[in-house]
Protein backbone atom coordinates (compact mmCIF):
# COMPACT_ATOMS: atom_id res chain seq x y z
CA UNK A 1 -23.15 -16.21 2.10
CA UNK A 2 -21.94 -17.95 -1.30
CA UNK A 3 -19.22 -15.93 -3.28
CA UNK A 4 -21.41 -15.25 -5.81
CA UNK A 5 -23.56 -12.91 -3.22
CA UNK A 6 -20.64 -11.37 -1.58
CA UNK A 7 -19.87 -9.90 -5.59
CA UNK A 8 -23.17 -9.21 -5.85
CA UNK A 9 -23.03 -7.48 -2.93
CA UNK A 10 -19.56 -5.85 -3.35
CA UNK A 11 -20.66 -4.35 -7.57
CA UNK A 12 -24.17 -3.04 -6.08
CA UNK A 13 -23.18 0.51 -7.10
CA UNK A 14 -22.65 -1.11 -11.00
CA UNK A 15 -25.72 -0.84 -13.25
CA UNK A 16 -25.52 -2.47 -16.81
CA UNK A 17 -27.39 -0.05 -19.03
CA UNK A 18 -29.70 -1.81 -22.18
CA UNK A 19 -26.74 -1.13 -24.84
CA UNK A 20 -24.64 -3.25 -22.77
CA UNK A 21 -22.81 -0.52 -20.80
CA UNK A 22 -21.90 -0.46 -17.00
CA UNK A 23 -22.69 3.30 -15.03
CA UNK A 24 -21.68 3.91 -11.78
CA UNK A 25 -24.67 4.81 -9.46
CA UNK A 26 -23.26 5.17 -5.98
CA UNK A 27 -21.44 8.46 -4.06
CA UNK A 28 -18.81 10.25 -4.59
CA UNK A 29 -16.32 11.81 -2.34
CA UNK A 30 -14.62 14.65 -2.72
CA UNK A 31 -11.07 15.81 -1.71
CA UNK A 32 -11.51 18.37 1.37
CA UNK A 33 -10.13 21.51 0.30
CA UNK A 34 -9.08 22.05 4.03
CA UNK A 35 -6.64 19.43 4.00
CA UNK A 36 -3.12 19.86 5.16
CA UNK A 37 -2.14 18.49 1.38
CA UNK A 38 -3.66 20.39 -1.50
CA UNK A 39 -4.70 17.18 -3.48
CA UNK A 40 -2.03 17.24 -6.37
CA UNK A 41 0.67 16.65 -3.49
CA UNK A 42 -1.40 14.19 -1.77
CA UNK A 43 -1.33 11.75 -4.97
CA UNK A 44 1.95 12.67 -5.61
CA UNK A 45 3.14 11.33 -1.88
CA UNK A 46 0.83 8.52 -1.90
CA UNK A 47 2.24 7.56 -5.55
CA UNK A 48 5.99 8.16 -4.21
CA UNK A 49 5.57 6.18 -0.87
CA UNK A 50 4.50 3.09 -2.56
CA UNK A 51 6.75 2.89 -5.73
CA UNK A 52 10.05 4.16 -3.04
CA UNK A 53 8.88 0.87 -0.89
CA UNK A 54 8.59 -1.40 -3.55
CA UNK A 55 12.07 -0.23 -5.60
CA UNK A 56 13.64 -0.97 -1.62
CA UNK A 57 11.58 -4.24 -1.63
CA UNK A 58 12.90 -5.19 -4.92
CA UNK A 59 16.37 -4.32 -4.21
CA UNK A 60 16.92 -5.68 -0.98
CA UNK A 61 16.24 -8.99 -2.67
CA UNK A 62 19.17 -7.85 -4.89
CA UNK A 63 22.00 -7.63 -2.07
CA UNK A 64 23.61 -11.61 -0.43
CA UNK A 65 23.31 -10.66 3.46
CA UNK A 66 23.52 -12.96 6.05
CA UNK A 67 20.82 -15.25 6.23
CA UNK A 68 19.27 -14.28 3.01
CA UNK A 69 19.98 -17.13 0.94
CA UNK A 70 19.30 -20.57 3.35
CA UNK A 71 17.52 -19.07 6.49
CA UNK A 72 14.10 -19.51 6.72
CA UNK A 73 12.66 -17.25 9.44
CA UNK A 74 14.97 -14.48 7.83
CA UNK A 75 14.18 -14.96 4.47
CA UNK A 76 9.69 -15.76 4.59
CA UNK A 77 9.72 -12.10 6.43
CA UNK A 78 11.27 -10.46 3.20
CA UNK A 79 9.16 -12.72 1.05
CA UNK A 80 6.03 -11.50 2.80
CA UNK A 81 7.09 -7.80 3.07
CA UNK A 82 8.13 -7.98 -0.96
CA UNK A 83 4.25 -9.07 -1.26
CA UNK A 84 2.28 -6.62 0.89
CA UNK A 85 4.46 -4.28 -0.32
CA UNK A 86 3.59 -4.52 -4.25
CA UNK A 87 -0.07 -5.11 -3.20
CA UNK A 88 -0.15 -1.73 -1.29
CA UNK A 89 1.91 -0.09 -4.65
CA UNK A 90 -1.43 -1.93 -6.64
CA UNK A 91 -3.79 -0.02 -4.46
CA UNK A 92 -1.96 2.88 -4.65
CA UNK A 93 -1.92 3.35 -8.23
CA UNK A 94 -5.71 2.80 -7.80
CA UNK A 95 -6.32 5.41 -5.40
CA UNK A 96 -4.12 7.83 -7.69
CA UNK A 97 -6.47 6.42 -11.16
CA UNK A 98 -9.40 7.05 -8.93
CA UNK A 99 -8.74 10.91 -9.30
CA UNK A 100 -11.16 13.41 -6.99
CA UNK A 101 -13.93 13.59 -7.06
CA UNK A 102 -13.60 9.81 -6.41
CA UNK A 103 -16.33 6.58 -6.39
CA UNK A 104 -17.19 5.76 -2.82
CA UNK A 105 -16.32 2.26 -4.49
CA UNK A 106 -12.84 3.21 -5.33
CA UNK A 107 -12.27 4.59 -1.26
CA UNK A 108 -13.47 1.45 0.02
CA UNK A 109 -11.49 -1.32 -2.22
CA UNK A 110 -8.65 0.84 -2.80
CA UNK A 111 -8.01 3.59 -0.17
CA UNK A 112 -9.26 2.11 2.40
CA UNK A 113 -7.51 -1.49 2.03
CA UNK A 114 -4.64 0.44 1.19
CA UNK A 115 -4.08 1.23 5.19
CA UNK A 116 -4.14 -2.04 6.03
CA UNK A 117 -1.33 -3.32 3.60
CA UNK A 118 0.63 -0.29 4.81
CA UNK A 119 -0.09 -1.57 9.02
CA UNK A 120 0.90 -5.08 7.98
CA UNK A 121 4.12 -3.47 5.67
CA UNK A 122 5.08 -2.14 9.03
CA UNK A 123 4.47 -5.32 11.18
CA UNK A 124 6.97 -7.21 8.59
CA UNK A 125 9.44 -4.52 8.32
CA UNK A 126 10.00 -5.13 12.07
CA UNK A 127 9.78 -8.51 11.84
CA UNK A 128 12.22 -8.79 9.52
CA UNK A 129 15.31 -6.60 11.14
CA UNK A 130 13.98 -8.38 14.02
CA UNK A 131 15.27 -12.00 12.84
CA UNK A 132 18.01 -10.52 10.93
CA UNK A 133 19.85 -8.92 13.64
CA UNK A 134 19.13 -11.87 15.78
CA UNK A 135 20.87 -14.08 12.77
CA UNK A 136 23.47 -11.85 12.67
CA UNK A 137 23.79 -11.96 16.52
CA UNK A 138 23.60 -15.82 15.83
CA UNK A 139 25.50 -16.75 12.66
CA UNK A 140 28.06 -13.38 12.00
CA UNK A 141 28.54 -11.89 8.52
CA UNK A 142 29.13 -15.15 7.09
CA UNK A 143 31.61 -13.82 4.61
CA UNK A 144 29.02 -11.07 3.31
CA UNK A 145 30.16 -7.97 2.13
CA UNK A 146 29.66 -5.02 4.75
CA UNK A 147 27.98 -2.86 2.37
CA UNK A 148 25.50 -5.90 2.08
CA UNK A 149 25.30 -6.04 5.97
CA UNK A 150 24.35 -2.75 6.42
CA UNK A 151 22.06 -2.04 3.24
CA UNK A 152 19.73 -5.05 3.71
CA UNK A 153 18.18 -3.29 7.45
CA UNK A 154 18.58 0.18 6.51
CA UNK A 155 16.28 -0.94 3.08
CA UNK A 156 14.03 -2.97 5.59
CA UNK A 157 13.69 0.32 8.04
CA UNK A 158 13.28 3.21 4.90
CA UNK A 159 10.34 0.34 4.08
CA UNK A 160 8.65 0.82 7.72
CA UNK A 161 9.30 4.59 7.56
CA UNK A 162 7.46 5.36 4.37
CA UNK A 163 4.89 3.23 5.31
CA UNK A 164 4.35 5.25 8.54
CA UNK A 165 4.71 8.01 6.62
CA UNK A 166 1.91 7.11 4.32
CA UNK A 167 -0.27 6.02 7.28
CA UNK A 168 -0.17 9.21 8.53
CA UNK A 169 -0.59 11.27 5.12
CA UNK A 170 -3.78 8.69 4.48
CA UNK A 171 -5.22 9.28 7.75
CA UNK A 172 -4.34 13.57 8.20
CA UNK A 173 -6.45 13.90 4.50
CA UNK A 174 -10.39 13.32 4.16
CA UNK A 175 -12.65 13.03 2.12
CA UNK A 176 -16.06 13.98 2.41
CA UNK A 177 -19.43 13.37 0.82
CA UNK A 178 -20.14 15.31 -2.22
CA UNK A 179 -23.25 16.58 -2.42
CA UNK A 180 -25.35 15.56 -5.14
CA UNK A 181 -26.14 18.00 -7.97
CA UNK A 182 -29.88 18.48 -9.14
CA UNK A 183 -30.04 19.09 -12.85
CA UNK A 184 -33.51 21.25 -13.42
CA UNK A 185 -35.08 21.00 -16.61
């Protein structure tokens, strides 16, 4: 399949009108009213989760702890996490634009995805105190300031714990079908 057809494929819900204009044709889904969350709260903690793990992303890159500045398989961990985590803070201030009732587009290239950056988040949050402790097991302080020490993993673990946090707000809230109006004449 050529890229071309997998765009095709992807926009198929996009209709370009005669004057030029594109109209959404596909579903929408609508916030259950049964969820734990009313929905105000629910964009509100998805919109908190992601900016509060990109601010710790951005700052942990702000403190010198050991290993930070020379070590490789210390610092490609925080370089990835930094990454997943500002792409999961890009589809979270999609899923918050989408609004409710929202495109059935919008759940699957925003919401959706959005659980996935947040799994892989986690997976480099670990990774990352993982081969920091073990550098500081290895190599010490290395001169670092304490407050640097202990700031860079407790960042790296607030990072894991909103993502599981959002993980489990994401998947505790549905969204269902709406049903389709019929306008009489």
């Amino acid at each position: 399949m050529a890229f071309g057809d997998r765009k095709k494929k992807k926009y198929a819900e996009f209709i370009e009108t005669a004057s030029g204009e594109v109209v959404y044709i596909g579903k929408y889904l609508v916030y259950d009213v049964n969820n734990p969350l009313p929905y105000n709260r629910y964009r509100t903690a998805i919109a908190l989760a992601c900016t509060g793990a990109a601010i710790l992303a951005a700052a942990m890159g702000l403190y010198r702890a050991p290993g930070t500045d020379r070590t490789l398989y210390v610092v490609l961990p925080y370089v990835l996490l930094l990454g997943f985590t500002l792409l999961l803070c890009y589809r979270g201030a999609k899923v918050v634009k989408a609004g409710n009732p929202m495109k059935a587009f919008d759940y699957r290239n925003a919401l959706q995805p959005m659980l996935h950056w947040s799994y892989t988040s986690i997976v480099f949050a670990v990774i990352l105190l993982a081969c920091y402790f073990f550098h500081l097991v290895r190599a010490g302080t290395q001169g670092c300031a304490m407050a640097a020490v202990v700031a860079f993993p407790l960042m790296a673990a607030l990072i894991g714990a909103l993502n599981v946090w959002l993980v489990t707000v994401i998947k505790k809230n549905a969204w269902n079908e709406a049903e389709e109006t019929t306008e009489e004449e």
